[in-house]
C-alpha atoms as a PDB file:
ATOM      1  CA  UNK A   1      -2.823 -12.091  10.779  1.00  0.00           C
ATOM      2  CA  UNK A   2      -4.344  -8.833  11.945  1.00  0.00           C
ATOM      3  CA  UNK A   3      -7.963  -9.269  11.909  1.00  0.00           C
ATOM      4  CA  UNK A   4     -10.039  -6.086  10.610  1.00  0.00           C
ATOM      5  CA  UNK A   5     -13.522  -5.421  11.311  1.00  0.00           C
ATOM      6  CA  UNK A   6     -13.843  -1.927   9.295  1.00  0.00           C
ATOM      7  CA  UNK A   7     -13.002  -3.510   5.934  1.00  0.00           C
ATOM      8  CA  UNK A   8     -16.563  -2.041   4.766  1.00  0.00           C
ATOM      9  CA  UNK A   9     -14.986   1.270   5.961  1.00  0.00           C
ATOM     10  CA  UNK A  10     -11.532   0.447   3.877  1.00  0.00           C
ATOM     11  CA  UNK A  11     -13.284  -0.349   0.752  1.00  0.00           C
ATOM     12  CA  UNK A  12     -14.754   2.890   0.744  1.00  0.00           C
ATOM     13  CA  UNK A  13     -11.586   4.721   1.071  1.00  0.00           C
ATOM     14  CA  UNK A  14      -9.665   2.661  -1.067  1.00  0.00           C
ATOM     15  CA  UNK A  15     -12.700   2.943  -3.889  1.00  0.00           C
ATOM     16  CA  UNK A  16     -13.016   6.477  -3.622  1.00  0.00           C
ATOM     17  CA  UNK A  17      -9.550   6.884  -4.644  1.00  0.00           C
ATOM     18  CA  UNK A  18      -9.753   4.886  -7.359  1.00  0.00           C
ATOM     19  CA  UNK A  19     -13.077   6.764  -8.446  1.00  0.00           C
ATOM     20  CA  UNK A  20     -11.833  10.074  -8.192  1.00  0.00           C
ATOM     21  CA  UNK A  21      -7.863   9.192  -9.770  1.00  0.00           C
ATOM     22  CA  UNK A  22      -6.951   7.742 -12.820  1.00  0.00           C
ATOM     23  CA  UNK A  23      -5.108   5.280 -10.481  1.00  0.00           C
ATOM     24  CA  UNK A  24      -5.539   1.540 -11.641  1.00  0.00           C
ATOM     25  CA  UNK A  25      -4.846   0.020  -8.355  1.00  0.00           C
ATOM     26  CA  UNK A  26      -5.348   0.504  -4.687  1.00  0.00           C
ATOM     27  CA  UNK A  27      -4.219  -1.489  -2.162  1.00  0.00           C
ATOM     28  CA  UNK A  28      -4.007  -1.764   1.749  1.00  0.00           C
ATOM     29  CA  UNK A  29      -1.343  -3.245   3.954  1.00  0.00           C
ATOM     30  CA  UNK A  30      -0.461  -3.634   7.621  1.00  0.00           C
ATOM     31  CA  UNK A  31       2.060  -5.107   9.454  1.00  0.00           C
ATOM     32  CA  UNK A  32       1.511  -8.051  12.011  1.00  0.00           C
ATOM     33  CA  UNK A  33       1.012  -7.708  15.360  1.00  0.00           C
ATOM     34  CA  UNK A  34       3.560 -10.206  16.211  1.00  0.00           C
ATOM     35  CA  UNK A  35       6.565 -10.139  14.598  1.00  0.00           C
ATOM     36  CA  UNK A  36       7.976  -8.153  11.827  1.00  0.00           C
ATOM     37  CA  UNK A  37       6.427  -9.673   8.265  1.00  0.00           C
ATOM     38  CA  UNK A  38       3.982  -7.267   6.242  1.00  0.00           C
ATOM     39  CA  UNK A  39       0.975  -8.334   4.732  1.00  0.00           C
ATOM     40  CA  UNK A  40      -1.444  -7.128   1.890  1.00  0.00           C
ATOM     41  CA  UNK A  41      -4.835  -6.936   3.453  1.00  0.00           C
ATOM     42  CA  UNK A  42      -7.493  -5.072   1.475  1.00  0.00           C
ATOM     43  CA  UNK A  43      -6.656  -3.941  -2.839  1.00  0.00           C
ATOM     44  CA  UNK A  44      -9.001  -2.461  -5.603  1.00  0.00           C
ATOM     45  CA  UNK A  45      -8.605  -2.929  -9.092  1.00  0.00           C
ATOM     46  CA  UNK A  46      -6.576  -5.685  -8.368  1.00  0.00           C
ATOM     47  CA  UNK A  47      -6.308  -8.382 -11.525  1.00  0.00           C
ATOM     48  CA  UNK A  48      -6.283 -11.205  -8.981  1.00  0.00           C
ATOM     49  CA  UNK A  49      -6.038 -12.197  -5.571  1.00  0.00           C
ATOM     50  CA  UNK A  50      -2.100 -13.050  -5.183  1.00  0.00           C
ATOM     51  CA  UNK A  51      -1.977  -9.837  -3.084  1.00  0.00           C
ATOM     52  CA  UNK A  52      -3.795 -11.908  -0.066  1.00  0.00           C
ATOM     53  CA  UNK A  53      -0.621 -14.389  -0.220  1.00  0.00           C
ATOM     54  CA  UNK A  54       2.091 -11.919  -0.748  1.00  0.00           C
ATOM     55  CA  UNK A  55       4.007 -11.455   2.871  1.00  0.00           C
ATOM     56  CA  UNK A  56       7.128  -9.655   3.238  1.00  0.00           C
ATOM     57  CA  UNK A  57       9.790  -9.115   5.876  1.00  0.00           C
ATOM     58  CA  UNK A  58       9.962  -5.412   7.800  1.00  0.00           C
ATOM     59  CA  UNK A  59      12.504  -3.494   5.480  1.00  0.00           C
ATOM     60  CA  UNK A  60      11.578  -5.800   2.432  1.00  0.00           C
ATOM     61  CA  UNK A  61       9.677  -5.131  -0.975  1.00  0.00           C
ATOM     62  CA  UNK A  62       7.495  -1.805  -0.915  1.00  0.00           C
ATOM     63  CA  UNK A  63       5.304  -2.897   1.931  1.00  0.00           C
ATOM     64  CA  UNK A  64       8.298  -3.556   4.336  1.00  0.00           C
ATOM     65  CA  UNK A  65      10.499  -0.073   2.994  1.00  0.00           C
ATOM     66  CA  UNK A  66       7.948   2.199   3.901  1.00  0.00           C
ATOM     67  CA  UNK A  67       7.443   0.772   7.621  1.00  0.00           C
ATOM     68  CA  UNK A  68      11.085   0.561   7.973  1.00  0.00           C
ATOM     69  CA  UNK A  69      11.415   4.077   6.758  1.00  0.00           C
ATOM     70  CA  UNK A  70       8.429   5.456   7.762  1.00  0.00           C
ATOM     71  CA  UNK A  71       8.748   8.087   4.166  1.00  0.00           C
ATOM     72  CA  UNK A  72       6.975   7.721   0.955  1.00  0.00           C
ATOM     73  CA  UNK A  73       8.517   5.895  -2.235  1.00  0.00           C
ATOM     74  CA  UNK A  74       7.696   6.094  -6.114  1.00  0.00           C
ATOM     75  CA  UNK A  75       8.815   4.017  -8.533  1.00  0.00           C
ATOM     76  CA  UNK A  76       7.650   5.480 -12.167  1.00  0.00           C
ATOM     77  CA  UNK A  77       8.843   2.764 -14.403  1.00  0.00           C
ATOM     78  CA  UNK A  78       9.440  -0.678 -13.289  1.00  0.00           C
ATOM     79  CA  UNK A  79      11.811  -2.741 -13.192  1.00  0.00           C
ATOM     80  CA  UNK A  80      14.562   0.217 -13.850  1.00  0.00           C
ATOM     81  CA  UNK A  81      15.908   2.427 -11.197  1.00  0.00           C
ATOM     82  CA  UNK A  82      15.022  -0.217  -8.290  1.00  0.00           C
ATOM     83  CA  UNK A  83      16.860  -0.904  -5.546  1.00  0.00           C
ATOM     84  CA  UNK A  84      17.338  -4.457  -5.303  1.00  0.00           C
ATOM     85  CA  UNK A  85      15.915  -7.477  -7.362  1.00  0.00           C
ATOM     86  CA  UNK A  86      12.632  -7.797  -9.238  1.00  0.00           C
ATOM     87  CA  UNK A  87      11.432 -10.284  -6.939  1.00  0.00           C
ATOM     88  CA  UNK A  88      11.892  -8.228  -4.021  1.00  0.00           C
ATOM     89  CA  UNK A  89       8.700  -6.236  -5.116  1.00  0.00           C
ATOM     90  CA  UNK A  90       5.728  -9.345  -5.633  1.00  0.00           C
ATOM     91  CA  UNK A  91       3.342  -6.623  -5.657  1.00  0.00           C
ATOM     92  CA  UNK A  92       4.408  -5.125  -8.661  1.00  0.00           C
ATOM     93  CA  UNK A  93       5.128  -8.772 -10.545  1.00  0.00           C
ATOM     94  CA  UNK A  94       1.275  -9.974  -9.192  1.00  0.00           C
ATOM     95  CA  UNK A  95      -0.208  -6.558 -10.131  1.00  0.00           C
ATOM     96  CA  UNK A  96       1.529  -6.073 -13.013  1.00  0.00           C
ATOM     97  CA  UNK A  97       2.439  -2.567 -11.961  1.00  0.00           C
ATOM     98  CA  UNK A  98       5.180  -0.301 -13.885  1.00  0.00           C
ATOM     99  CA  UNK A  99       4.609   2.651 -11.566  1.00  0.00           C
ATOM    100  CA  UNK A 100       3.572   3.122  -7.943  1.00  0.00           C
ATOM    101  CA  UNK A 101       3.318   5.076  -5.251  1.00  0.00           C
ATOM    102  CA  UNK A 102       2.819   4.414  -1.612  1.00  0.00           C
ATOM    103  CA  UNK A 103       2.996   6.338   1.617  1.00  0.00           C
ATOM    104  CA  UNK A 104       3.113   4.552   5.348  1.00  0.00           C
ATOM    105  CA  UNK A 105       0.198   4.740   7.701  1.00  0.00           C
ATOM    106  CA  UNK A 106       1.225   6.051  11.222  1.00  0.00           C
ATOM    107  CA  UNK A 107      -0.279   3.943  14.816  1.00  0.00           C
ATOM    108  CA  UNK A 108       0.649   5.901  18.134  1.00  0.00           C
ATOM    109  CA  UNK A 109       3.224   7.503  15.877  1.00  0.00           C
ATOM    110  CA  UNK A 110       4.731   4.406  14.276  1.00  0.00           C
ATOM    111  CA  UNK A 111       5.011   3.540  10.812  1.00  0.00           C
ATOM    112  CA  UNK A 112       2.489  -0.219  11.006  1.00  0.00           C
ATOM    113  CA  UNK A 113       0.610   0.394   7.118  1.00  0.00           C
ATOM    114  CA  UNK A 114       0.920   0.962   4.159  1.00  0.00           C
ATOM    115  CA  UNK A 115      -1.278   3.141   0.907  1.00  0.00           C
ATOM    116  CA  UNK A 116       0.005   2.042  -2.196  1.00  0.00           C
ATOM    117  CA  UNK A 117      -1.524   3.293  -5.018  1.00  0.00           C
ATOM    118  CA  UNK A 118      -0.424   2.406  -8.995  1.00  0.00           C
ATOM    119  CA  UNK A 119      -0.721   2.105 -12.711  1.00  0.00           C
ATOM    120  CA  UNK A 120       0.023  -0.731 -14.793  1.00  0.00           C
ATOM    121  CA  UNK A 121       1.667   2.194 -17.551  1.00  0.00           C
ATOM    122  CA  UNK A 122       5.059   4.506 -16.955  1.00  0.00           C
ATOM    123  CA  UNK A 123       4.195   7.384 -15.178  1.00  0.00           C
ATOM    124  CA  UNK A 124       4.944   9.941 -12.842  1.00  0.00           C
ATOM    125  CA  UNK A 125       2.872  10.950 -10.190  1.00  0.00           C
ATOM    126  CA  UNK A 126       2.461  14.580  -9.601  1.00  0.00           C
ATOM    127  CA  UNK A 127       1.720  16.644  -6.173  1.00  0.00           C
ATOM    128  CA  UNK A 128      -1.798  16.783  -6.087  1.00  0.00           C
ATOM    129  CA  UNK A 129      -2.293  13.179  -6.423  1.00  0.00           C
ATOM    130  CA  UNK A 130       0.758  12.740  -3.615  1.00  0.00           C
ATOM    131  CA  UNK A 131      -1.263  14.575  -1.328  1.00  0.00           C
ATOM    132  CA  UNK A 132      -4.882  12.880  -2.509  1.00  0.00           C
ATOM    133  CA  UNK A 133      -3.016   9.911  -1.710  1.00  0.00           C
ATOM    134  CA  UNK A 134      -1.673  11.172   1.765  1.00  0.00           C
ATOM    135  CA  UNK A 135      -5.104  12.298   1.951  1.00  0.00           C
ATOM    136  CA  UNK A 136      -6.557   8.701   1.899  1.00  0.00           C
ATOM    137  CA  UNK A 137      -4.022   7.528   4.475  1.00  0.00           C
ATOM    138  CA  UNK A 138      -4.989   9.506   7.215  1.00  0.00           C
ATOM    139  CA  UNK A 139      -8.602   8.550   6.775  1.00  0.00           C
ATOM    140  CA  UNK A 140      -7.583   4.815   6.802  1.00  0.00           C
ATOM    141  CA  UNK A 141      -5.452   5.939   9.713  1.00  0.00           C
ATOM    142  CA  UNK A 142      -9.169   7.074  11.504  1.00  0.00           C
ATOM    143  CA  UNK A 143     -11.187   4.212  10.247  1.00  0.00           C
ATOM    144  CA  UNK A 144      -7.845   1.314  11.238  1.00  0.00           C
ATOM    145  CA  UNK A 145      -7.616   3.613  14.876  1.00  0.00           C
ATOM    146  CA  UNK A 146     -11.452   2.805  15.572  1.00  0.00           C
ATOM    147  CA  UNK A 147     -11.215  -1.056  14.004  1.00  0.00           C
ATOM    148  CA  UNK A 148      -8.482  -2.883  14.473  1.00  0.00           C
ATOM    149  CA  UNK A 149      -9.382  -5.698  16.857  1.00  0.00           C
ATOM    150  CA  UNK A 150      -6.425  -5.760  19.775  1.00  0.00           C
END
């Protein structure tokens, strides 16, 4: 596992946007260094601390489409209108999410992280908070550049 020394600087972000949003959730992942599994790292708001166990493969659940992708994803009322199974998004089922929305974080112009932000309510996420949330990203993006141990 990626070890992260700027957490204090991660909460902060991550806080603020719950603060300033009526967001219920915040959470923070990267993937590994070696090889291609995702994993949660940093969350606010969270109900419990499944998140730190949750690891998926590159391409799988939200964590691993975005980083395959490298584009944003919503999901406004969950379970209906995914692609794939249930189970194939644990951070919805350990959350308790029914909406979500998460854009990747970029590293010498890859897609390696993940800002997922959500509600545990239907609901649709308009521009302004796509672009606080984008927002958010590239700070973590700043803070993750000057942090991550290599």
């Amino acid at each position: 596992m990626t070890e992260i020394k700027g957490i204090k600087a991660i909460s902060e972000v991550c806080d603020q946007l719950l603060e300033k949003t009526s967001f219920q959730f915040v959470a923070l992942a990267l993937q590994n260094e070696v090889g291609p599994d995702v994993q949660w790292h940093y969350a606010s708001g969270n109900l419990n601390d499944k998140y730190k166990r949750i690891t998926v493969r590159f391409g799988k659940g939200i964590a691993g489409k975005i980083i395959s992708s490298g584009s944003a994803m919503m999901i406004s009322n969950f379970p209906e209108n995914i692609i794939g199974k249930v189970t194939d998004y644990p951070i919805m089922l350990a959350e308790k999410l029914v909406s979500s929305y998460a854009v990747p974080l970029f590293f010498n112009g890859a897609p390696k992280g993940v800002l997922l932000v959500g509600k545990r309510e239907r609901y649709t996420f308009n521009e302004d908070e796509q672009d606080i949330v984008k927002e958010s990203a590239s700070q973590l993006e700043q803070v993750l550049k000057s942090h991550l141990i290599r």
